[in-house]
N, C-alpha and C. Protein backbone atom coordinates (compact mmCIF):
# COMPACT_ATOMS: atom_id res chain seq x y z
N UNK A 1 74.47 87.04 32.35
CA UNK A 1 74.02 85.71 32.02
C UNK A 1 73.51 84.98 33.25
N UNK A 2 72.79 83.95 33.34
CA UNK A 2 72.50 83.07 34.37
C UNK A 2 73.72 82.16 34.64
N UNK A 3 73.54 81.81 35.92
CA UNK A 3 74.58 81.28 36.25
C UNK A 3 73.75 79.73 36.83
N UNK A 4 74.77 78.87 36.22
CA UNK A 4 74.65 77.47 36.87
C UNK A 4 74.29 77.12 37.81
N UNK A 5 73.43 76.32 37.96
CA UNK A 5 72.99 75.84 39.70
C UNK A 5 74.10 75.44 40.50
N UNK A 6 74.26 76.00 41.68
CA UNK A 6 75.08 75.46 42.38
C UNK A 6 74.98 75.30 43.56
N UNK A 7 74.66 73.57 44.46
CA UNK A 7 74.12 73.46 45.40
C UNK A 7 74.83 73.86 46.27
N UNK A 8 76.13 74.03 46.38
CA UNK A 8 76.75 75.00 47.76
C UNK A 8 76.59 76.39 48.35
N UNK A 9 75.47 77.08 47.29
CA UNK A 9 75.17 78.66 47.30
C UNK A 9 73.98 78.41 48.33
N UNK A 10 74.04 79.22 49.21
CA UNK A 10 72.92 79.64 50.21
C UNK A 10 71.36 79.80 49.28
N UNK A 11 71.66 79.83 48.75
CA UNK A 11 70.02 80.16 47.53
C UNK A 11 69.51 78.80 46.92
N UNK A 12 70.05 77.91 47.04
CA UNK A 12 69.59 76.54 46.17
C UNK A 12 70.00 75.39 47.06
N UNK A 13 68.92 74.20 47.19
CA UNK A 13 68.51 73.68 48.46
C UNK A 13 68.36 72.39 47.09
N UNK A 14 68.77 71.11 48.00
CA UNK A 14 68.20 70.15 47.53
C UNK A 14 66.70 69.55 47.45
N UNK A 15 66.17 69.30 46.58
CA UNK A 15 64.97 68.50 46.82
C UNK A 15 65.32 67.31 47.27
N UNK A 16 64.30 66.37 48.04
CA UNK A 16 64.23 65.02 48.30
C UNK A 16 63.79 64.17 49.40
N UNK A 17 63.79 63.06 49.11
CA UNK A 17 64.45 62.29 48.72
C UNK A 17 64.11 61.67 47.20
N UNK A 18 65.08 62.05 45.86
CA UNK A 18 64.20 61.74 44.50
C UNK A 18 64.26 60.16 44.83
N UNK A 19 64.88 59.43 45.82
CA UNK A 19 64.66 58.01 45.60
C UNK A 19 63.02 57.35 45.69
N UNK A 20 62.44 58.07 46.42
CA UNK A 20 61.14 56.94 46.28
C UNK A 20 59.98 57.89 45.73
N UNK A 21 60.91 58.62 44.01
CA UNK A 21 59.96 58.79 43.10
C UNK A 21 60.41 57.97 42.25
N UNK A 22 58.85 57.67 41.22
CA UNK A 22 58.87 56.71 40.00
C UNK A 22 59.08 57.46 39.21
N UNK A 23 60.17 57.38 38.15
CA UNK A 23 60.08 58.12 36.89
C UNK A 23 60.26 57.43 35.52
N UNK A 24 59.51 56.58 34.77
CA UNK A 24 59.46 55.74 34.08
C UNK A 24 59.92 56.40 33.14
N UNK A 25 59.50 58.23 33.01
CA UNK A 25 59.76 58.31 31.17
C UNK A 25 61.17 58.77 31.37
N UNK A 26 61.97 59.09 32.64
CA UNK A 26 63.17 59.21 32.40
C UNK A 26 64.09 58.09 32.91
N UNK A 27 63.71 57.01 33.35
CA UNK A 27 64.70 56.14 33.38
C UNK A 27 64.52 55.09 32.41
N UNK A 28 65.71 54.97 31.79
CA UNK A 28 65.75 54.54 30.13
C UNK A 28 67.40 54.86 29.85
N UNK A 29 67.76 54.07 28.37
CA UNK A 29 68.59 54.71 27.89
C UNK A 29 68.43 55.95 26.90
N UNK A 30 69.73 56.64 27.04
CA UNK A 30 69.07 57.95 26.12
C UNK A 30 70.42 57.86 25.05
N UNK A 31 69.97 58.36 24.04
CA UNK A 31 71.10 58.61 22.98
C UNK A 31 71.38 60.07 22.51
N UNK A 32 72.49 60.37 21.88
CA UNK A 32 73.05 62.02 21.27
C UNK A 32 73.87 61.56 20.30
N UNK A 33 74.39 62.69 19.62
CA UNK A 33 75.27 62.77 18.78
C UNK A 33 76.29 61.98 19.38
N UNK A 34 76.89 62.81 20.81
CA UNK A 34 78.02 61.81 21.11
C UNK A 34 78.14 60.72 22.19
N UNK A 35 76.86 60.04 21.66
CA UNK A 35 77.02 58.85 22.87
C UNK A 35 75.53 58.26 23.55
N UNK A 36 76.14 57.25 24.24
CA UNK A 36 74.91 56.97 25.16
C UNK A 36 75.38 57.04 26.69
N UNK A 37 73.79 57.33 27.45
CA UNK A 37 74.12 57.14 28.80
C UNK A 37 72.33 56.44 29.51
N UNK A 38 72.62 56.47 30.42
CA UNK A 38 71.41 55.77 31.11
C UNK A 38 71.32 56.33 31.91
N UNK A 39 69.51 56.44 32.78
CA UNK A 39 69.46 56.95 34.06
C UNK A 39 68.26 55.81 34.43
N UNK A 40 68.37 55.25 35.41
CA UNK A 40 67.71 54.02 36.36
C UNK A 40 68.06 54.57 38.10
N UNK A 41 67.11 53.28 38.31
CA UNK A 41 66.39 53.34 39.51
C UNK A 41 67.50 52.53 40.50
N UNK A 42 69.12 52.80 41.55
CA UNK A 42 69.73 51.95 41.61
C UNK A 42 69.11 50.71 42.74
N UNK A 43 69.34 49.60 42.38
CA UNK A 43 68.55 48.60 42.98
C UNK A 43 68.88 48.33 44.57
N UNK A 44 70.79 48.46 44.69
CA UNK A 44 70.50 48.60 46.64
C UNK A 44 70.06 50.00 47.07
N UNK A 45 69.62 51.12 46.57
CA UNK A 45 69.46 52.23 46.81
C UNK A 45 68.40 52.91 47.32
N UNK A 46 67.83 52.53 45.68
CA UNK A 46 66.99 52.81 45.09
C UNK A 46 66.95 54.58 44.96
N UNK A 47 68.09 55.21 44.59
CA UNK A 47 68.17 56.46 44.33
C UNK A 47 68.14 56.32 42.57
N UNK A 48 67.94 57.72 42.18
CA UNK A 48 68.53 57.36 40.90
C UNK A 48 69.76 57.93 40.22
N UNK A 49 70.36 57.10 39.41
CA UNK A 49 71.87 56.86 39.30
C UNK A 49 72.35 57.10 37.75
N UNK A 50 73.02 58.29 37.41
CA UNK A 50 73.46 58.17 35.81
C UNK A 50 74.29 57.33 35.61
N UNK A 51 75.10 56.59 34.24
CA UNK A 51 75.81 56.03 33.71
C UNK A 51 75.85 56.24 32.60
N UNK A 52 77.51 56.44 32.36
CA UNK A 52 77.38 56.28 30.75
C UNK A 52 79.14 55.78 30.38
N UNK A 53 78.81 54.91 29.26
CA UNK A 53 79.84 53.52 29.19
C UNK A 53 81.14 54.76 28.80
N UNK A 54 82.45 54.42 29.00
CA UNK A 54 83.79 55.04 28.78
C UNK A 54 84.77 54.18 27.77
N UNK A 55 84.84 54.45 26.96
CA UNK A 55 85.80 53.50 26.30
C UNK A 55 85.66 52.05 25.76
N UNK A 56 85.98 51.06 25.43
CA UNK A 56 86.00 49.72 24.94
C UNK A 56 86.17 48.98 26.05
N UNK A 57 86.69 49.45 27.11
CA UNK A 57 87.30 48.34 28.57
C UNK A 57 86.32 47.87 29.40
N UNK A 58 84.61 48.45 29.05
CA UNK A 58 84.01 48.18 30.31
C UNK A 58 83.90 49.07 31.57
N UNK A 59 84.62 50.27 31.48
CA UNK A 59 84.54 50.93 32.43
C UNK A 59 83.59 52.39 31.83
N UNK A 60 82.91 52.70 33.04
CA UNK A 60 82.09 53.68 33.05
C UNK A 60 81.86 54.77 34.00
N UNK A 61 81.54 56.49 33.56
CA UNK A 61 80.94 57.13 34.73
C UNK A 61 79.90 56.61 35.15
N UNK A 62 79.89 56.82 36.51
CA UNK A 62 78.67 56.68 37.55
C UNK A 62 78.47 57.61 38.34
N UNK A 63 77.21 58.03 38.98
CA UNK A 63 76.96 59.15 40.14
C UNK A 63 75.57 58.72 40.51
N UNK A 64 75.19 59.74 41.76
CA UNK A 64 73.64 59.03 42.06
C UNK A 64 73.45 60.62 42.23
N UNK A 65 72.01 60.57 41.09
CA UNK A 65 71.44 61.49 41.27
C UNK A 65 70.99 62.06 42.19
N UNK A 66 70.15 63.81 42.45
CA UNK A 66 69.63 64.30 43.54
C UNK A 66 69.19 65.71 42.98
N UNK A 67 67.88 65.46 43.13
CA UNK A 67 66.99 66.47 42.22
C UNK A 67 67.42 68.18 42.51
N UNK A 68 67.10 68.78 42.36
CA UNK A 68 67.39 70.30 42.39
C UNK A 68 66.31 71.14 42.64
N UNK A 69 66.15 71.76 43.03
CA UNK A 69 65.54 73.01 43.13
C UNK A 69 65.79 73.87 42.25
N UNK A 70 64.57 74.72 41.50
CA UNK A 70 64.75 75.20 40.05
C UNK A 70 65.43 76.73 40.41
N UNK A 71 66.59 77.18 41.19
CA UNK A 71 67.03 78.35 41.34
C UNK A 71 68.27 78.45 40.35
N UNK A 72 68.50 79.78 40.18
CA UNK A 72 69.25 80.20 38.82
C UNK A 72 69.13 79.41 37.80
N UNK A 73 68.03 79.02 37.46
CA UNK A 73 68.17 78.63 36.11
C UNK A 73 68.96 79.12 34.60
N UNK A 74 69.48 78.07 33.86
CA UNK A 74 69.88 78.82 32.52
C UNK A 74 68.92 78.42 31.52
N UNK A 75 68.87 79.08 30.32
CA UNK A 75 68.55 78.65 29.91
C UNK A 75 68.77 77.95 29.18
N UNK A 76 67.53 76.85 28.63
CA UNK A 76 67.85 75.55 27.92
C UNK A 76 68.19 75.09 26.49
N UNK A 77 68.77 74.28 25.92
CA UNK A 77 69.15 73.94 24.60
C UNK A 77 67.50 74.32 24.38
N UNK A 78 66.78 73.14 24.54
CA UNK A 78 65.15 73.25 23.81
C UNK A 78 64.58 73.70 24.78
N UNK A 79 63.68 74.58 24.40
CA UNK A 79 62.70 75.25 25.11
C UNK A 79 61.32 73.89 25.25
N UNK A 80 60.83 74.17 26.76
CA UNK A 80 59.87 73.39 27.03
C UNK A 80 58.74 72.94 25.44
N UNK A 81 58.96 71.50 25.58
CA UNK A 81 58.06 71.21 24.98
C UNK A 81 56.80 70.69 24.88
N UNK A 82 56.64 70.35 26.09
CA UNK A 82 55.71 69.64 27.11
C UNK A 82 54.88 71.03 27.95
N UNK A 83 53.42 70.39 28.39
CA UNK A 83 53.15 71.10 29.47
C UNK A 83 53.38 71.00 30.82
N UNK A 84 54.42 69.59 31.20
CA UNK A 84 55.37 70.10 31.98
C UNK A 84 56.57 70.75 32.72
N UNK A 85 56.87 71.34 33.60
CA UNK A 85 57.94 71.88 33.73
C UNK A 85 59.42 71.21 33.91
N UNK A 86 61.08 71.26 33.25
CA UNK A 86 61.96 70.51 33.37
C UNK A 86 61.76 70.21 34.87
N UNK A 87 62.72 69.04 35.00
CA UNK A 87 62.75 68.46 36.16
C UNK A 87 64.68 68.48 36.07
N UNK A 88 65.26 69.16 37.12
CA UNK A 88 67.01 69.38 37.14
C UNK A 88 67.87 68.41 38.60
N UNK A 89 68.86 67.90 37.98
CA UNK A 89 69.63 66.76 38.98
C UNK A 89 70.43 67.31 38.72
N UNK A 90 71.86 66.78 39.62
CA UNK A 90 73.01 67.18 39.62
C UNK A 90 73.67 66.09 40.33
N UNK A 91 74.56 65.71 40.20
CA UNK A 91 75.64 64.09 40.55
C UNK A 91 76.91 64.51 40.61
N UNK A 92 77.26 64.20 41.59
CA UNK A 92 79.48 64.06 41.54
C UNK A 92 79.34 62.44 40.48
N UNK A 93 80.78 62.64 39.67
CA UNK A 93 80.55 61.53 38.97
C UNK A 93 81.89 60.97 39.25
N UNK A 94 81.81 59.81 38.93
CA UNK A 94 83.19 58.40 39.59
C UNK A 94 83.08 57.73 38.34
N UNK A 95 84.43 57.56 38.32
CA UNK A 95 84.83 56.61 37.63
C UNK A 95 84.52 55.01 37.77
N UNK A 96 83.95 54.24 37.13
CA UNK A 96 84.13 52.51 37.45
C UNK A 96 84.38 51.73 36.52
N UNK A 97 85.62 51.17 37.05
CA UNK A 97 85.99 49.96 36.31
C UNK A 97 85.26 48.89 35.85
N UNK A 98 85.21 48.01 34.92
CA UNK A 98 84.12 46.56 34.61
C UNK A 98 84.38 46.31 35.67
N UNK A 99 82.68 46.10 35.80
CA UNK A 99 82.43 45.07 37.09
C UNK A 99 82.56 45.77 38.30
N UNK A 100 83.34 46.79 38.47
CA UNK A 100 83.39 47.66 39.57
C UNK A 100 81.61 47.80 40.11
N UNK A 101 81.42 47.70 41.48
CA UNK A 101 80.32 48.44 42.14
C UNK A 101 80.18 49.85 42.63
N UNK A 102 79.29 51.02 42.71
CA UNK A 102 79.69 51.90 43.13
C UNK A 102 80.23 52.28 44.38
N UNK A 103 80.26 53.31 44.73
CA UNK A 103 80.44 53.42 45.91
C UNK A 103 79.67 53.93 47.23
N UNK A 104 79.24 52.85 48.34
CA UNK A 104 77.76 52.79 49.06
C UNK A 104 78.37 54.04 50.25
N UNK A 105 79.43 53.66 50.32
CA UNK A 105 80.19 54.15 51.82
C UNK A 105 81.12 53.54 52.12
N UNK A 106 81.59 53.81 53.53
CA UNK A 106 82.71 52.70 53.90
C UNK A 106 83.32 51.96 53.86
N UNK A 107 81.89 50.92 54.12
CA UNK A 107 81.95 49.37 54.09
C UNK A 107 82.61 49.14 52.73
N UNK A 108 82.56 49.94 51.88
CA UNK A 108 82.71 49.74 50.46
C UNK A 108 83.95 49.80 49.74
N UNK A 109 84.94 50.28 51.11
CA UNK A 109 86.36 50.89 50.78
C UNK A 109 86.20 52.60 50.67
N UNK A 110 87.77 52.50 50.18
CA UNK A 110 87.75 54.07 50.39
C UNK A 110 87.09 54.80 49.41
N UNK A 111 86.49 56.14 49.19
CA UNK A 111 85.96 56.81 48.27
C UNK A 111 86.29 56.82 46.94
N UNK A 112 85.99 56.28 45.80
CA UNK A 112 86.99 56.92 44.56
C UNK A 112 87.03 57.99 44.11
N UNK A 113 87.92 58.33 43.41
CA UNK A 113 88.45 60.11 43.25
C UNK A 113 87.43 60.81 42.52
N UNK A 114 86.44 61.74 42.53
CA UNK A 114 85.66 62.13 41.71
C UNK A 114 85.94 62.71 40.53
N UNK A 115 85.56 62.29 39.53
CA UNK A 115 85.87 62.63 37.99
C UNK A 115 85.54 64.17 37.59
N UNK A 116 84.19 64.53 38.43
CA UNK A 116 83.89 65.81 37.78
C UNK A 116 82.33 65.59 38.40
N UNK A 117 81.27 66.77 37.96
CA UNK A 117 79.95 67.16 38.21
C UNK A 117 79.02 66.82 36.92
N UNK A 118 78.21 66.43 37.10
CA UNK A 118 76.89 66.50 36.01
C UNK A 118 75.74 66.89 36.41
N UNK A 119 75.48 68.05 35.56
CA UNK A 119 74.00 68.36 36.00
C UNK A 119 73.54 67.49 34.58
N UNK A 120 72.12 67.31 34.96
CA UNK A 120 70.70 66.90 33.94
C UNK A 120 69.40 67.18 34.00
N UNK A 121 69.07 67.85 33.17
CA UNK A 121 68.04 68.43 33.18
C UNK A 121 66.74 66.90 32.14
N UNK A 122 65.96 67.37 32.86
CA UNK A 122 64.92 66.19 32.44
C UNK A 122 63.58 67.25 31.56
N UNK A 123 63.46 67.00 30.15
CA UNK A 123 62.54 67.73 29.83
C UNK A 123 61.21 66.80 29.40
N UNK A 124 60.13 66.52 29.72
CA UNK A 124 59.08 66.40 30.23
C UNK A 124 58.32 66.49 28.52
N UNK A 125 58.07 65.51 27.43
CA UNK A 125 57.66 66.00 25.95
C UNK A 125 57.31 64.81 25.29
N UNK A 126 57.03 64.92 24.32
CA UNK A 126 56.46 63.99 23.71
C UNK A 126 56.94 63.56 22.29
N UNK A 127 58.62 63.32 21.96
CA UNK A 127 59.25 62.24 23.28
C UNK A 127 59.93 63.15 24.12
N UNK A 128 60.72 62.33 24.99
CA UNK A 128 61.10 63.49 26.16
C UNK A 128 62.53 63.64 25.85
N UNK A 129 62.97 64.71 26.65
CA UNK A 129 64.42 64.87 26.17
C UNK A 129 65.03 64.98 27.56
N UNK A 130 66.57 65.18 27.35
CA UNK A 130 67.28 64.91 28.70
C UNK A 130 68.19 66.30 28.30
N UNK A 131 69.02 66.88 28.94
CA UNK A 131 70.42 67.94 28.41
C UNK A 131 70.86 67.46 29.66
N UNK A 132 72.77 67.59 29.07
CA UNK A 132 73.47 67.24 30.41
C UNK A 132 74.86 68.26 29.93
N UNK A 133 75.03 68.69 31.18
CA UNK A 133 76.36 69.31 31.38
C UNK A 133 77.27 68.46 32.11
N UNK A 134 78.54 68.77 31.95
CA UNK A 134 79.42 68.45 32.86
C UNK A 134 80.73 69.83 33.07
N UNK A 135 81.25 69.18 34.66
CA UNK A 135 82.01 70.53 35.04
C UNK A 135 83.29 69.04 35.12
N UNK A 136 84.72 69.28 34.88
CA UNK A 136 85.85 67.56 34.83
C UNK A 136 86.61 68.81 36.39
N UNK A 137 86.39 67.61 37.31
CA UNK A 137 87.25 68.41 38.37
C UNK A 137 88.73 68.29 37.34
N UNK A 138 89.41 69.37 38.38
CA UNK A 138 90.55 69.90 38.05
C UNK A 138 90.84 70.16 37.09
N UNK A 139 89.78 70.99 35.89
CA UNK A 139 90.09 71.23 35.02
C UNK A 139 88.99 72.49 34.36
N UNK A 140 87.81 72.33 34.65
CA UNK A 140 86.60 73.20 34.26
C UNK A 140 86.30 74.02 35.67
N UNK A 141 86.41 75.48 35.81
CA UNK A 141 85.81 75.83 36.25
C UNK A 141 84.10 76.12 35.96
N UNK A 142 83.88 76.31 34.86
CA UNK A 142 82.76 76.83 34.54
C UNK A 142 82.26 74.97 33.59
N UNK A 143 80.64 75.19 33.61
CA UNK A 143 80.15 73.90 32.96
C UNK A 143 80.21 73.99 31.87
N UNK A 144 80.39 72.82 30.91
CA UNK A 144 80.85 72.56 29.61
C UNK A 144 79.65 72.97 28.85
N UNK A 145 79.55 73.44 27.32
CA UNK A 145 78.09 73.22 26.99
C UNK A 145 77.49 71.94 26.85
N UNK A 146 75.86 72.08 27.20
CA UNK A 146 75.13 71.01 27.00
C UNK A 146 75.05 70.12 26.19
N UNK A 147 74.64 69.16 26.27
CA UNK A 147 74.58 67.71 25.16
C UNK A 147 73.47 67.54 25.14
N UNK A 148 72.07 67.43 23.92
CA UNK A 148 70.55 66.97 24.10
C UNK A 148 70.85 65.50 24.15
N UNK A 149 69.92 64.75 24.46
CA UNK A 149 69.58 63.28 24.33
C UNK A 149 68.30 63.21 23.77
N UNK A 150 67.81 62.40 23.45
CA UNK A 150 66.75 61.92 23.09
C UNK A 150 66.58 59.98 23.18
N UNK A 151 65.32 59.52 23.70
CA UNK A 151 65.44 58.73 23.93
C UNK A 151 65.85 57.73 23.10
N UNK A 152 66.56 56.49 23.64
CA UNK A 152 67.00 55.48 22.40
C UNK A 152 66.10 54.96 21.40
N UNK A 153 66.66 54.96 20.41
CA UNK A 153 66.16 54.69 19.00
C UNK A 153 64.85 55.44 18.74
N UNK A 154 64.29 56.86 19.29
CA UNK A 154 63.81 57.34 19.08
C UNK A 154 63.92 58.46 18.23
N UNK A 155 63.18 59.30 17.76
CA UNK A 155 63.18 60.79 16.75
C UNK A 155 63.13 61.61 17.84
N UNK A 156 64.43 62.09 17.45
CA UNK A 156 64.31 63.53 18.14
C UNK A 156 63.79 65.10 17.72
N UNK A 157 62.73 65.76 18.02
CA UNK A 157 62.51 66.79 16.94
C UNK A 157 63.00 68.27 17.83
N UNK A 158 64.03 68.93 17.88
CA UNK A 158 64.24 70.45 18.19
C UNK A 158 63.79 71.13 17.06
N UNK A 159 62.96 72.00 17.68
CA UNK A 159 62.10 72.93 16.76
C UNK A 159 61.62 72.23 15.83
N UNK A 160 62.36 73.01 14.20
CA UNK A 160 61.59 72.24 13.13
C UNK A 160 62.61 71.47 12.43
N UNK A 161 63.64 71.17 13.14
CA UNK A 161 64.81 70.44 12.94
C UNK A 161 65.42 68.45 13.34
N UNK A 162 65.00 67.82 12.57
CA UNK A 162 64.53 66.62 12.64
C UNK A 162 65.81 66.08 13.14
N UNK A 163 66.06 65.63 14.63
CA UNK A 163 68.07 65.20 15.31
C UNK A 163 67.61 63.69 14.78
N UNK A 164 68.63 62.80 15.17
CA UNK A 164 68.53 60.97 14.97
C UNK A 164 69.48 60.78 15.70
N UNK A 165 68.82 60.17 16.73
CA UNK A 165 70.34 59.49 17.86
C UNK A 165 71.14 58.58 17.14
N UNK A 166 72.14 58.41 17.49
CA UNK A 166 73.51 57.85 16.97
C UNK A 166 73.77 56.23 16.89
């Protein structure tokens, strides 16, 4: 089988800096079966940054994206639908409390404990789609299966199979 990207392997190199690219059709909210999450442009950063809300309290994952280099690829829930090629990120993800800010560095206090890994794959279509894995430290060695998104309140079409975000 293919194996997961993994930026600590001598074979797969970060791209970047994805911060001072524009990506309008993927920063948005996106919806799935189970949930919503967002990917934006962060404003002291200006990297780009997933989120997606946790519970009723206001608190949410956060991470700041960082594009990938397309080595070991797996393959994907949907096959390209676009005549462009996916575009793949990967984020340590943190926990934040309401109102919590992320975390810049230092100045910011100490690190918070990392929740786990997300890769996201960006598929490039008309509408576009997103897939996201996650690996929950101390608990997944291997990545969870994927989740599609499709953009909010949009039609999602895999194959000839008509999805409806949630």
């Amino acid at each position: 089988g293919t194996e997961p990207v993994d930026p600590t392997a001598s074979d797969t190199y970060w791209i970047g800096p994805s911060a001072t690219e524009d990506w309008p059709e993927l920063c948005r909210t996106w919806e799935s079966k189970n949930g919503k999450c967002k990917i934006f442009k962060d404003t002291m950063t200006s990297k780009l940054a997933y989120e997606e809300a946790m519970g009723d309290d206001g608190g949410r994952l956060f991470g700041f994206l960082r594009r990938l280099e397309e080595v070991n690829r797996r393959p994907l829930v949907l096959e390209r639908l676009g005549e462009s090629p996916p575009v793949w990120f990967q984020a340590e993800i943190f926990y934040l409390g309401e109102g919590d800010l992320p975390w810049y560095g230092p100045s910011f206090g100490e690190k918070p404990d990392k929740e786990g890994d997300i890769e996201v794959v960006f598929i490039p279509s008309d509408p576009a789609r997103l897939e996201t894995r996650i690996r929950v430290a101390d608990e997944d060695e291997e990545w969870q299966p994927p989740t599609v998104f499709s953009p909010a309140g949009k039609l999602a079409v895999a194959g000839s199979v008509f999805v409806f975000g949630s």
